[in-house]
C-alpha atoms as a PDB file:
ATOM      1  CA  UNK A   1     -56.898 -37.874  51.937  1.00  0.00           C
ATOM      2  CA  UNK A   2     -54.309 -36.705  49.429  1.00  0.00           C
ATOM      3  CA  UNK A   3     -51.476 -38.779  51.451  1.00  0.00           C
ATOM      4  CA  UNK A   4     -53.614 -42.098  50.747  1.00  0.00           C
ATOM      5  CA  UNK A   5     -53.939 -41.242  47.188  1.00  0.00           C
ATOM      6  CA  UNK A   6     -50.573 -40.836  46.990  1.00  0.00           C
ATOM      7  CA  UNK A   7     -49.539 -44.548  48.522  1.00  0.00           C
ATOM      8  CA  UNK A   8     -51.803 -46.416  45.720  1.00  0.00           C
ATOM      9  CA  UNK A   9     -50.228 -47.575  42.176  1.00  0.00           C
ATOM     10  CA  UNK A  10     -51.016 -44.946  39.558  1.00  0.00           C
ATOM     11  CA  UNK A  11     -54.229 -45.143  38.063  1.00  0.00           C
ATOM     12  CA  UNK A  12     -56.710 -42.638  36.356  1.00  0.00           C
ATOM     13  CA  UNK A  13     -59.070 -41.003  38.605  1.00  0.00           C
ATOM     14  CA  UNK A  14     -61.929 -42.705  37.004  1.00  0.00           C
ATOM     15  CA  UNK A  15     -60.494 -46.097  37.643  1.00  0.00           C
ATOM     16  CA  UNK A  16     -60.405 -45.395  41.134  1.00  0.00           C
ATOM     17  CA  UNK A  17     -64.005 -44.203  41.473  1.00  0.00           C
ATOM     18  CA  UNK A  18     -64.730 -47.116  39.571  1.00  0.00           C
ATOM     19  CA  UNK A  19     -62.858 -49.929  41.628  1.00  0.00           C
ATOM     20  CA  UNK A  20     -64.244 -48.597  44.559  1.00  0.00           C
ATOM     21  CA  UNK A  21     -67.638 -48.441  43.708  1.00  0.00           C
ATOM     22  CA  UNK A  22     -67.636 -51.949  43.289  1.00  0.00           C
ATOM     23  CA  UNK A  23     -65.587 -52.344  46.581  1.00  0.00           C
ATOM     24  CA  UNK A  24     -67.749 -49.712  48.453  1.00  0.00           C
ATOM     25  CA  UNK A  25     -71.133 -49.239  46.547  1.00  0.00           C
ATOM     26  CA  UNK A  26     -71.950 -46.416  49.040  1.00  0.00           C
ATOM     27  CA  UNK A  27     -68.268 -44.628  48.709  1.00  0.00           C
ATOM     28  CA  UNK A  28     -69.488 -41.694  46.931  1.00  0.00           C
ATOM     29  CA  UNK A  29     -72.540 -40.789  49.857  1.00  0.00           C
ATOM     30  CA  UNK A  30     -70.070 -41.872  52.274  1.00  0.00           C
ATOM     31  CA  UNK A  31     -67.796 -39.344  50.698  1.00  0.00           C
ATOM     32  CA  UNK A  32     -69.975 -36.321  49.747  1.00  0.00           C
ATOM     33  CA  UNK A  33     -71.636 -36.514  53.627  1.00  0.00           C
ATOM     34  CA  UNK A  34     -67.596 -36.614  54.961  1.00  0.00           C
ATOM     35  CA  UNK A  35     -66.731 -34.103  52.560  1.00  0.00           C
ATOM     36  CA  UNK A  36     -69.836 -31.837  54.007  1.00  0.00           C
ATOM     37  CA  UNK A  37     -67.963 -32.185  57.515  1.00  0.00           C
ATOM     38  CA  UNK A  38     -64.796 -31.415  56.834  1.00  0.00           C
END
């Protein structure tokens, strides 16, 4: 996770979350149910 992060073009945190909402509306539940496995 952190290695991908650190291959995209600076941007604020909330800029991310918010481009990739729009990409992936369900990023965030896909994330917090990942997160849960890990």
């Amino acid at each position: 996770m952190n290695g991908m992060l650190k291959k995209m073009p600076p941007m604020s945190l909330d800029q991310f979350w918010n481009t990739a909402e729009k990409i992936f509306p369900n990023l965030t539940w896909i994330f917090n149910n990942t997160w849960q496995l890990v």
